[in-house]
PDB file of N, CA and C in Angstrom:
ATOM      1  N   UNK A   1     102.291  35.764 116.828  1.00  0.00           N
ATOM      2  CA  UNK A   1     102.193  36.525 118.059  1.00  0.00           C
ATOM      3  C   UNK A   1     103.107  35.884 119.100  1.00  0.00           C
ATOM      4  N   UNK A   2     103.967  36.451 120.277  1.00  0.00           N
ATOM      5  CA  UNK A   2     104.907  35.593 120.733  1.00  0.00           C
ATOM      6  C   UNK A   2     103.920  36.518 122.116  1.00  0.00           C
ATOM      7  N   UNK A   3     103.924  35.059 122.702  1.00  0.00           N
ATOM      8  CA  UNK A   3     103.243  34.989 124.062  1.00  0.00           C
ATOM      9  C   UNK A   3     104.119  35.396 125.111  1.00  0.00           C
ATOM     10  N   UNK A   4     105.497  34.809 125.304  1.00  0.00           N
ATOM     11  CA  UNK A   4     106.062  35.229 126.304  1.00  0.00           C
ATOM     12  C   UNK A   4     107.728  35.670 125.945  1.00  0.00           C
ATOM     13  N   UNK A   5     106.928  36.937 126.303  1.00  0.00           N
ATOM     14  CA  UNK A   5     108.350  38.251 125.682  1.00  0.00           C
ATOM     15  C   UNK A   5     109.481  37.855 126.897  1.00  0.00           C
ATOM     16  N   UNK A   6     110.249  38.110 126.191  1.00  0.00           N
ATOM     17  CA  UNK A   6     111.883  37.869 127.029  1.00  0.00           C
ATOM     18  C   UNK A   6     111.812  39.134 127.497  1.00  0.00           C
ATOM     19  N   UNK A   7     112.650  38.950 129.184  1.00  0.00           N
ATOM     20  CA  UNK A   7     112.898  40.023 129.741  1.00  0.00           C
ATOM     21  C   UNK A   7     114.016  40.510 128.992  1.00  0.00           C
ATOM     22  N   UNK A   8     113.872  41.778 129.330  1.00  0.00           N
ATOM     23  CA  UNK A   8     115.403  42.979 128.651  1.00  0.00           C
ATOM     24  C   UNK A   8     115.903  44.030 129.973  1.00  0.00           C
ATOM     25  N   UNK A   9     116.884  43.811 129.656  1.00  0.00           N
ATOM     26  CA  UNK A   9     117.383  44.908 131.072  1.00  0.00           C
ATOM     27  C   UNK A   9     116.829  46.384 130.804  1.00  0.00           C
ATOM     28  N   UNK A  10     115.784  47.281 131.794  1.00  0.00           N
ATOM     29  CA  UNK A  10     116.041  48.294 131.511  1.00  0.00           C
ATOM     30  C   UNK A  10     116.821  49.170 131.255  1.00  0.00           C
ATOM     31  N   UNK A  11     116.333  49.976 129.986  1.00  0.00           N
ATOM     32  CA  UNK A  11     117.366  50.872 129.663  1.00  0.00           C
ATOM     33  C   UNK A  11     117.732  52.459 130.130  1.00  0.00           C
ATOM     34  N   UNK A  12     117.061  52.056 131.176  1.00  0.00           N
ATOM     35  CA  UNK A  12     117.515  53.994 131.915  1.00  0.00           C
ATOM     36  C   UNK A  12     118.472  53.441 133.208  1.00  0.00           C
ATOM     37  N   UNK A  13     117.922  52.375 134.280  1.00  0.00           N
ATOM     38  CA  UNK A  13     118.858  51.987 135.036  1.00  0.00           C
ATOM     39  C   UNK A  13     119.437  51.250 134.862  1.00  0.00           C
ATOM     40  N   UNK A  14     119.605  50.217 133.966  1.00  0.00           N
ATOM     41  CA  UNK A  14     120.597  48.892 133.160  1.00  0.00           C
ATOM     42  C   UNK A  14     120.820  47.708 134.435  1.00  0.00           C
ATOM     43  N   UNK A  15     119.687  47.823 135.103  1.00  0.00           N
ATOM     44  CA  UNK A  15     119.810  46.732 136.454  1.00  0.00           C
ATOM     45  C   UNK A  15     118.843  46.050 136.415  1.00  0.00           C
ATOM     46  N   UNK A  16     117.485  46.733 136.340  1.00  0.00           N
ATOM     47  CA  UNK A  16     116.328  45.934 136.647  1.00  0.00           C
ATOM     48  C   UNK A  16     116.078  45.207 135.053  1.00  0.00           C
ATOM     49  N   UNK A  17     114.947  43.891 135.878  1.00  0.00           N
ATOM     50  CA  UNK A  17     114.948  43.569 134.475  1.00  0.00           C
ATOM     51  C   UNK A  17     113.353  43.367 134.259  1.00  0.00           C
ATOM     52  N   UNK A  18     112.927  43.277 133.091  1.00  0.00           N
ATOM     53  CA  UNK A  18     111.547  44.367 132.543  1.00  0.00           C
ATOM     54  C   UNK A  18     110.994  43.061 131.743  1.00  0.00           C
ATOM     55  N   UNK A  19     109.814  43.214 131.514  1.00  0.00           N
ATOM     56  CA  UNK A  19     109.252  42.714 130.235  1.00  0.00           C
ATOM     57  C   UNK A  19     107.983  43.921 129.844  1.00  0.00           C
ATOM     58  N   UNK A  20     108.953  45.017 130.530  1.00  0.00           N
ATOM     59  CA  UNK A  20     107.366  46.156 129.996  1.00  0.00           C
ATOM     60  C   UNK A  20     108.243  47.369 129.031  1.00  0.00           C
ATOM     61  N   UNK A  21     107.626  48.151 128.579  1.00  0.00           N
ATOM     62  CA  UNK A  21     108.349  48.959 127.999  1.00  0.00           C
ATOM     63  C   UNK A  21     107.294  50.377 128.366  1.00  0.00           C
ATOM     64  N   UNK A  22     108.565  51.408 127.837  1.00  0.00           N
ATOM     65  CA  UNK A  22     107.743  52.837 128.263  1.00  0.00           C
ATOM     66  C   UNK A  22     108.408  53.733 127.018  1.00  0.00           C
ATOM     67  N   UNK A  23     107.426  54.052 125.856  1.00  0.00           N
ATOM     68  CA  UNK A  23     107.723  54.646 125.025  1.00  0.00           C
ATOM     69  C   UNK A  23     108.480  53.989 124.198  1.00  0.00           C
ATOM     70  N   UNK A  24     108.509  52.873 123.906  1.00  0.00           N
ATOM     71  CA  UNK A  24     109.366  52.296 123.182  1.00  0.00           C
ATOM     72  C   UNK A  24     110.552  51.907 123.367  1.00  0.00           C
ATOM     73  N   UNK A  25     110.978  51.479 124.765  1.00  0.00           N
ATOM     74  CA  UNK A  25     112.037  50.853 125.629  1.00  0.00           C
ATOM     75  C   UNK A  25     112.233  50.443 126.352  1.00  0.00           C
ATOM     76  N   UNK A  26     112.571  49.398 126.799  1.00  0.00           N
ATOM     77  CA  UNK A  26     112.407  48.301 128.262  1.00  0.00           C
ATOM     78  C   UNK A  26     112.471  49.540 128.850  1.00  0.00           C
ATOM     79  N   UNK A  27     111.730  49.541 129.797  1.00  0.00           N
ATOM     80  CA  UNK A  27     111.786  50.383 131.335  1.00  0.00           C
ATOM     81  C   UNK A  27     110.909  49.372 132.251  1.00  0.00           C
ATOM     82  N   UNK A  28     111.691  49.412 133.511  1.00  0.00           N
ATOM     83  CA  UNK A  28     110.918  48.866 134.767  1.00  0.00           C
ATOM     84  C   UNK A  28     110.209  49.748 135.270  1.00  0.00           C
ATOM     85  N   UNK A  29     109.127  48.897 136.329  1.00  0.00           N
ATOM     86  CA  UNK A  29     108.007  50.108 136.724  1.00  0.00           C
ATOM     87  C   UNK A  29     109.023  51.303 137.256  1.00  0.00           C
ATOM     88  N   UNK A  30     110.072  50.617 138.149  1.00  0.00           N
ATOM     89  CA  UNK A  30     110.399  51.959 139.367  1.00  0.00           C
ATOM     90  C   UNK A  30     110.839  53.578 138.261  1.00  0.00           C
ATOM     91  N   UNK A  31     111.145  52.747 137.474  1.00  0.00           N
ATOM     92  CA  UNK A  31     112.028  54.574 136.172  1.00  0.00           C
ATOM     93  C   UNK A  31     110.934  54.851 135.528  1.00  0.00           C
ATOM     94  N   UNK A  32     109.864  54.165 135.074  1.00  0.00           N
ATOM     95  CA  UNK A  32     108.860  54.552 134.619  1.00  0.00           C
ATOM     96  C   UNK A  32     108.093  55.597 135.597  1.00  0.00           C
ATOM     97  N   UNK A  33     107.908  55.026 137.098  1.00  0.00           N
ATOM     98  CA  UNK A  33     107.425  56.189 137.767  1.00  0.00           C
ATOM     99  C   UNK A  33     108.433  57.223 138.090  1.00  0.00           C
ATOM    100  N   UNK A  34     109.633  57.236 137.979  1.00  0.00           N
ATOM    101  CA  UNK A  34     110.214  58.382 138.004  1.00  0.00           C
ATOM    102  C   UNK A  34     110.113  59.220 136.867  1.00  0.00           C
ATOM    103  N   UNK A  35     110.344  58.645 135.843  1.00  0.00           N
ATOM    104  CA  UNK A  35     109.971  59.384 134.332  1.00  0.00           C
ATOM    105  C   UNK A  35     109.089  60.328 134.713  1.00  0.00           C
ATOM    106  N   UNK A  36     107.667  59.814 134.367  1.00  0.00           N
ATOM    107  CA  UNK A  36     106.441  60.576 134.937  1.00  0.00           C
ATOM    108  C   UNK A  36     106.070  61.331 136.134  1.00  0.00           C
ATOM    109  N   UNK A  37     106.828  61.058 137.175  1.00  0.00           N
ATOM    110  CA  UNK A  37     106.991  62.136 138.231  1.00  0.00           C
ATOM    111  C   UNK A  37     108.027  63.399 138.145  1.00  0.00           C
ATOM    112  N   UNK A  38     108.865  63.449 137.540  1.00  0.00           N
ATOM    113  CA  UNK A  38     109.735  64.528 136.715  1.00  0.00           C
ATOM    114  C   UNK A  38     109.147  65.060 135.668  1.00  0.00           C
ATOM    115  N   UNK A  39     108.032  64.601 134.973  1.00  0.00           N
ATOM    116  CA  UNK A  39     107.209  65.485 134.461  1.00  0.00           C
ATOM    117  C   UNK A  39     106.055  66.049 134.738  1.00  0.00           C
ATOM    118  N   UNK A  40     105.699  65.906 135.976  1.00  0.00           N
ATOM    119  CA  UNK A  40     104.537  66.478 136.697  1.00  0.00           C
ATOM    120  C   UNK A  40     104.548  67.884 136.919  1.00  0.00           C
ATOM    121  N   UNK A  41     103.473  68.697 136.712  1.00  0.00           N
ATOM    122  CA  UNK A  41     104.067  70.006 137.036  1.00  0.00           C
ATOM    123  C   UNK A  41     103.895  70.148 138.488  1.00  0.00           C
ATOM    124  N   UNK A  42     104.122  71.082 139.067  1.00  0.00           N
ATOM    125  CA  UNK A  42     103.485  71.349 140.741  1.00  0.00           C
ATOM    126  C   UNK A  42     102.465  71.958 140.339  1.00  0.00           C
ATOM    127  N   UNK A  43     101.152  71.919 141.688  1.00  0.00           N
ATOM    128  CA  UNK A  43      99.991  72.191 141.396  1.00  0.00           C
ATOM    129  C   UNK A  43     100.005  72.819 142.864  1.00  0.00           C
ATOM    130  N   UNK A  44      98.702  73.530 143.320  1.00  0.00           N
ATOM    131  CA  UNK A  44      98.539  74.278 144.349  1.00  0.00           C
ATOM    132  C   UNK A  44      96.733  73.806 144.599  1.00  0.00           C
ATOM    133  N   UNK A  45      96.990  73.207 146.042  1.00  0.00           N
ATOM    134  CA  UNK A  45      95.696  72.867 146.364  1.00  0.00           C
ATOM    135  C   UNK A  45      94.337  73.913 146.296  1.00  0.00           C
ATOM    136  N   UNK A  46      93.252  73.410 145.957  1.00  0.00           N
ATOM    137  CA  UNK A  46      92.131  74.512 145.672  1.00  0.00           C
ATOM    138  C   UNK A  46      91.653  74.816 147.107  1.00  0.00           C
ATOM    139  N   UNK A  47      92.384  74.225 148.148  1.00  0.00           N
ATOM    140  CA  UNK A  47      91.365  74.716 149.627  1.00  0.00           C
ATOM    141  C   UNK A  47      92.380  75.421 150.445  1.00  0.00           C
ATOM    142  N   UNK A  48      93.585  75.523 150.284  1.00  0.00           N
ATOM    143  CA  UNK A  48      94.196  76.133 150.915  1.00  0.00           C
ATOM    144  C   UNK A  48      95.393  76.980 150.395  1.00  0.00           C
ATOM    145  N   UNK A  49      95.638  76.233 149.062  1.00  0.00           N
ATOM    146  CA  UNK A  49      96.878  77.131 148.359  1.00  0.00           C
ATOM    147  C   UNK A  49      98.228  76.510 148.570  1.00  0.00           C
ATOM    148  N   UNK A  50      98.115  75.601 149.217  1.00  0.00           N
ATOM    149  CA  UNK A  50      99.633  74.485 149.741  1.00  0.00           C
ATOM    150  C   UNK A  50      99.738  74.123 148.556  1.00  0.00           C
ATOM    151  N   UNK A  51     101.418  73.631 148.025  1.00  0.00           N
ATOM    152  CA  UNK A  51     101.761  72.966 146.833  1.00  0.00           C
ATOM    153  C   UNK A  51     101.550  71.667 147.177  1.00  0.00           C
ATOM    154  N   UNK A  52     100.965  71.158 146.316  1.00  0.00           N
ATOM    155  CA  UNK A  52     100.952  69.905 146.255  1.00  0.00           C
ATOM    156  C   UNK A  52     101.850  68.635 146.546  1.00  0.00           C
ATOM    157  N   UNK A  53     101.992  67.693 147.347  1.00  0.00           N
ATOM    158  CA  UNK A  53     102.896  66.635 147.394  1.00  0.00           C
ATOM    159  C   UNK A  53     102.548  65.790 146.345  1.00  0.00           C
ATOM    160  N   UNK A  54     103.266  64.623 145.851  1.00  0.00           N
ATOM    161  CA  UNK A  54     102.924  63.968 144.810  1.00  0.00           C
ATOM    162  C   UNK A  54     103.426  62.449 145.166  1.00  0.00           C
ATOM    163  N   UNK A  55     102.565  61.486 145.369  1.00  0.00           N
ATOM    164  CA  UNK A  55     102.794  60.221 145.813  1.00  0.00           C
ATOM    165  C   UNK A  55     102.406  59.446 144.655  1.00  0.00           C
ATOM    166  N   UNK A  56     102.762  58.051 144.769  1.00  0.00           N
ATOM    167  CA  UNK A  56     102.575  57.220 143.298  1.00  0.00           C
ATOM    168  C   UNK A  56     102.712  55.630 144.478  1.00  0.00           C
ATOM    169  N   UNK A  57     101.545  54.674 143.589  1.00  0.00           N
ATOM    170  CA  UNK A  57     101.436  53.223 144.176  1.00  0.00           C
ATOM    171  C   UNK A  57     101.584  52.749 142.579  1.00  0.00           C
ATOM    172  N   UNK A  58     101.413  51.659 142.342  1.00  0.00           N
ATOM    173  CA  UNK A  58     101.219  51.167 140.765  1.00  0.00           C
ATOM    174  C   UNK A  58     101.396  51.844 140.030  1.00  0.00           C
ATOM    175  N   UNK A  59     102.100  52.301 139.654  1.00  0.00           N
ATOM    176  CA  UNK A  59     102.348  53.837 138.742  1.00  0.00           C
ATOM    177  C   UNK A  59     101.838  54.736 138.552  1.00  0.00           C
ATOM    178  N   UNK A  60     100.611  54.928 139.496  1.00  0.00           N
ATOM    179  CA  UNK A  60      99.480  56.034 139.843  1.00  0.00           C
ATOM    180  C   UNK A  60     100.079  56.612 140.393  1.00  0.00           C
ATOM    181  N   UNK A  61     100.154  58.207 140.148  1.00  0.00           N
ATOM    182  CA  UNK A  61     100.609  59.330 140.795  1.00  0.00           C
ATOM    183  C   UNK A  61      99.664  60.431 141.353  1.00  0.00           C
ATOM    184  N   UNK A  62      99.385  60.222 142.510  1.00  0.00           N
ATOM    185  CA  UNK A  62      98.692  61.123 143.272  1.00  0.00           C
ATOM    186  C   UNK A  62      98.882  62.393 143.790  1.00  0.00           C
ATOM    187  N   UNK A  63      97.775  63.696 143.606  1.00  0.00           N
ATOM    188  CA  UNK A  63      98.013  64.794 144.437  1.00  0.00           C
ATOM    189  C   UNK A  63      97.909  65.181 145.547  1.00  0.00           C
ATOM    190  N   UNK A  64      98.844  65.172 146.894  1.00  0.00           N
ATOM    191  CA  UNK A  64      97.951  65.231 148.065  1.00  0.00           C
ATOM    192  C   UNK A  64      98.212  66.538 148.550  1.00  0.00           C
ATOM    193  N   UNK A  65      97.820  67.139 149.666  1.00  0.00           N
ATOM    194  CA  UNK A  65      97.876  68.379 150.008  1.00  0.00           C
ATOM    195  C   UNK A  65      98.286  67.763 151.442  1.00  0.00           C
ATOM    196  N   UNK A  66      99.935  68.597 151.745  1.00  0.00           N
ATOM    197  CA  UNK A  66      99.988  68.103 152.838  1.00  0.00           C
ATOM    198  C   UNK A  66      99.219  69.338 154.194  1.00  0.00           C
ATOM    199  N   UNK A  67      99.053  69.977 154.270  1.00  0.00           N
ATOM    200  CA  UNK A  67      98.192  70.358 155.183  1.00  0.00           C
ATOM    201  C   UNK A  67      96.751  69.963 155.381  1.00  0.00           C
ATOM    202  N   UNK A  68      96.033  70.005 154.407  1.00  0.00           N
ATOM    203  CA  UNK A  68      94.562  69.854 154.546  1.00  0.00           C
ATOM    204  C   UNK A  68      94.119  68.094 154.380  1.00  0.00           C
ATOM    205  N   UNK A  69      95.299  67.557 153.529  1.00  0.00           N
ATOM    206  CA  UNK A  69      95.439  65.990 153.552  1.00  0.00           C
ATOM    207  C   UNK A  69      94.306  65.678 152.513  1.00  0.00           C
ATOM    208  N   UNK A  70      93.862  66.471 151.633  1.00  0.00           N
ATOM    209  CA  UNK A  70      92.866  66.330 150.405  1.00  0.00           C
ATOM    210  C   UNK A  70      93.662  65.633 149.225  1.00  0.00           C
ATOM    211  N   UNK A  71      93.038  64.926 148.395  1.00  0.00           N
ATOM    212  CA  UNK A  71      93.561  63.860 147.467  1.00  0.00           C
ATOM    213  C   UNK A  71      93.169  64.664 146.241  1.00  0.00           C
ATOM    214  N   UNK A  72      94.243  64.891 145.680  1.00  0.00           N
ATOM    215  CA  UNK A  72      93.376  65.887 143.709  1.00  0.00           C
ATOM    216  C   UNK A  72      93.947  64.719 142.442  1.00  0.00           C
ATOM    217  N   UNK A  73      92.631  64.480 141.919  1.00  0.00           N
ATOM    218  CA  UNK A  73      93.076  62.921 141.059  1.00  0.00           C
ATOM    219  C   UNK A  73      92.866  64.347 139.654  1.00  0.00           C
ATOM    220  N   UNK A  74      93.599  63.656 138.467  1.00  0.00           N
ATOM    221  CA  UNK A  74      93.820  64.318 137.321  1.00  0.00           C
ATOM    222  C   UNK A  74      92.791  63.375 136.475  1.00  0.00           C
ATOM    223  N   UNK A  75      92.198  63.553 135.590  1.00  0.00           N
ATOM    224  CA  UNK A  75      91.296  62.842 134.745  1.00  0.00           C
ATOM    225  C   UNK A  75      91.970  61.697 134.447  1.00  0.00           C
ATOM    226  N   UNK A  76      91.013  60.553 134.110  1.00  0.00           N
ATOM    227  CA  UNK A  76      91.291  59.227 134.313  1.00  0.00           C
ATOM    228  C   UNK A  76      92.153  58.357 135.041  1.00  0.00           C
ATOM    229  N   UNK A  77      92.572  59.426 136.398  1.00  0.00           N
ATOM    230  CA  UNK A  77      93.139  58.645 137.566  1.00  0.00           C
ATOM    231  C   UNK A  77      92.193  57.614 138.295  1.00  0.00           C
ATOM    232  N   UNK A  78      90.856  58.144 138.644  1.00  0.00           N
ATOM    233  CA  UNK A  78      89.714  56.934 139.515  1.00  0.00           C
ATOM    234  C   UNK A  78      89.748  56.003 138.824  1.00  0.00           C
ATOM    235  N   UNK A  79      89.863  55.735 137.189  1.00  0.00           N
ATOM    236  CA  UNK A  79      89.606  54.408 136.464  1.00  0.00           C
ATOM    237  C   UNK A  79      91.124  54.028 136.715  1.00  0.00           C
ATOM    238  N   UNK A  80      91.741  54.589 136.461  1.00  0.00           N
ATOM    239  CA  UNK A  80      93.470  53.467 136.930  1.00  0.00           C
ATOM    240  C   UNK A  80      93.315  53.331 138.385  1.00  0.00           C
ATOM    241  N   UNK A  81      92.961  53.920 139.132  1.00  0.00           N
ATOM    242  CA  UNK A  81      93.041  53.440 140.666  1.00  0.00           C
ATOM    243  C   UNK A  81      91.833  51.839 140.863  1.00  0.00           C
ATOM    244  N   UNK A  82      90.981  51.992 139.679  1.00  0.00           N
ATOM    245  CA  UNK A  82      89.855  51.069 139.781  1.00  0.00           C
ATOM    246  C   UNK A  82      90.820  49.958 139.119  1.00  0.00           C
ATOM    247  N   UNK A  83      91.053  50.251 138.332  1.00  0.00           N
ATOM    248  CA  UNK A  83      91.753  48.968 137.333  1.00  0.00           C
ATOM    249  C   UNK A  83      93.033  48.187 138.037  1.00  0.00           C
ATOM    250  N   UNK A  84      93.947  49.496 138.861  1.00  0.00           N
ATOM    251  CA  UNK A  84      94.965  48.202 139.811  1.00  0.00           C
ATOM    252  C   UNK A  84      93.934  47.344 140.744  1.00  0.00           C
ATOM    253  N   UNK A  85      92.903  48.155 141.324  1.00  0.00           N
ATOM    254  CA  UNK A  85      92.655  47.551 142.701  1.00  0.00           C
ATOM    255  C   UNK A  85      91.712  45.914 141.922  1.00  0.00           C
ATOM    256  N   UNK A  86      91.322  45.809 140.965  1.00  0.00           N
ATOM    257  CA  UNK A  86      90.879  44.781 140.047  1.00  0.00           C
ATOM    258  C   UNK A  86      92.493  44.026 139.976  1.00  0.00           C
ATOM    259  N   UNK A  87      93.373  44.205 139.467  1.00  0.00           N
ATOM    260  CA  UNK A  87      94.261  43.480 139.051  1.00  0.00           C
ATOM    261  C   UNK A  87      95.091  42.752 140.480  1.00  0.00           C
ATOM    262  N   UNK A  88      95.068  43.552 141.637  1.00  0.00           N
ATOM    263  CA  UNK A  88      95.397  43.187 142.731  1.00  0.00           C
ATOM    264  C   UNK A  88      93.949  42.317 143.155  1.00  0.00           C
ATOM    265  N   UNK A  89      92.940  42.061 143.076  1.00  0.00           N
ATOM    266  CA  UNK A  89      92.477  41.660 143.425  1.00  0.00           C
ATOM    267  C   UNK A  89      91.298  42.158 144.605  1.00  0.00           C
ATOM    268  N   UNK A  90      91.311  43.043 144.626  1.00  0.00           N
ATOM    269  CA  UNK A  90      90.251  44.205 145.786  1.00  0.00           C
ATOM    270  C   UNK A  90      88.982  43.835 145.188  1.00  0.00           C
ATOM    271  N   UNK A  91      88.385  44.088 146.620  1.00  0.00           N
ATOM    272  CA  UNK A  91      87.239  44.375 146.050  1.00  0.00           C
ATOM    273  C   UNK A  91      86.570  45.719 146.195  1.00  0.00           C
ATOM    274  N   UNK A  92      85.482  46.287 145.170  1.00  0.00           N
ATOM    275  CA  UNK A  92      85.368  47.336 143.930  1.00  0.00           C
ATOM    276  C   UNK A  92      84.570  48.201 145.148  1.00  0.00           C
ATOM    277  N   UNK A  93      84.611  48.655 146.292  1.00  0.00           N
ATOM    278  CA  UNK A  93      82.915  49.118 146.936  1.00  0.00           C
ATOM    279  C   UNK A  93      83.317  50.407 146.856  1.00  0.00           C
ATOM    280  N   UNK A  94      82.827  51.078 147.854  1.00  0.00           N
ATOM    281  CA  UNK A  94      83.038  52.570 147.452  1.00  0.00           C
ATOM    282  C   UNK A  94      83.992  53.460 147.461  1.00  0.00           C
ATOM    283  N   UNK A  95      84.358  53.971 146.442  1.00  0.00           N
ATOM    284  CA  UNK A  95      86.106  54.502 146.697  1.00  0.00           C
ATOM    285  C   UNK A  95      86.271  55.427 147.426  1.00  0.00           C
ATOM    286  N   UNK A  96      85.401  56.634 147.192  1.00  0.00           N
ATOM    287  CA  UNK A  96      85.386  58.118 148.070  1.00  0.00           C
ATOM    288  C   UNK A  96      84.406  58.344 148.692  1.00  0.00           C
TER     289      UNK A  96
END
């Protein structure tokens, strides 16, 4: 088992340098969240019908509604929002 993987330059921007991979290729977080935000579809808020804005922290990509300012999480977004705020170090109290 090799404990500490050598960085590799990512391979979508060939600048940053990675020890993570995405699909089977160095990628750094920042192309990784672009990846996945280019595949998001647009969505339309359930309270007002506004398209959705789409924000991302830790590679969590969020739905917000910019008029009504409502947050639309996609299934198993609250457990990744739980799991950075653990890895950053937060503490766990009530989210919503």
């Amino acid at each position: 088992m090799n404990w500490f993987k050598k960085s590799s330059t990512c391979s979508h921007c060939n600048t940053n340098k990675t020890k993570r991979e995405f699909e089977g290729r160095p990628t750094c977080p920042d192309c990784k969240t672009k990846m996945l935000l280019s595949r998001e579809p647009k969505r339309i808020c359930p309270v007002d019908g506004e398209v959705l804005t789409k924000e991302h922290s830790n590679e969590i990509i969020l739905d917000r509604c910019p008029k009504c300012k409502g947050i639309w999480l996609d299934p198993g977004e609250i457990e990744a929002i739980k799991e950075a705020a653990k890895a950053e170090g937060l503490a766990l109290g009530m989210v919503l």
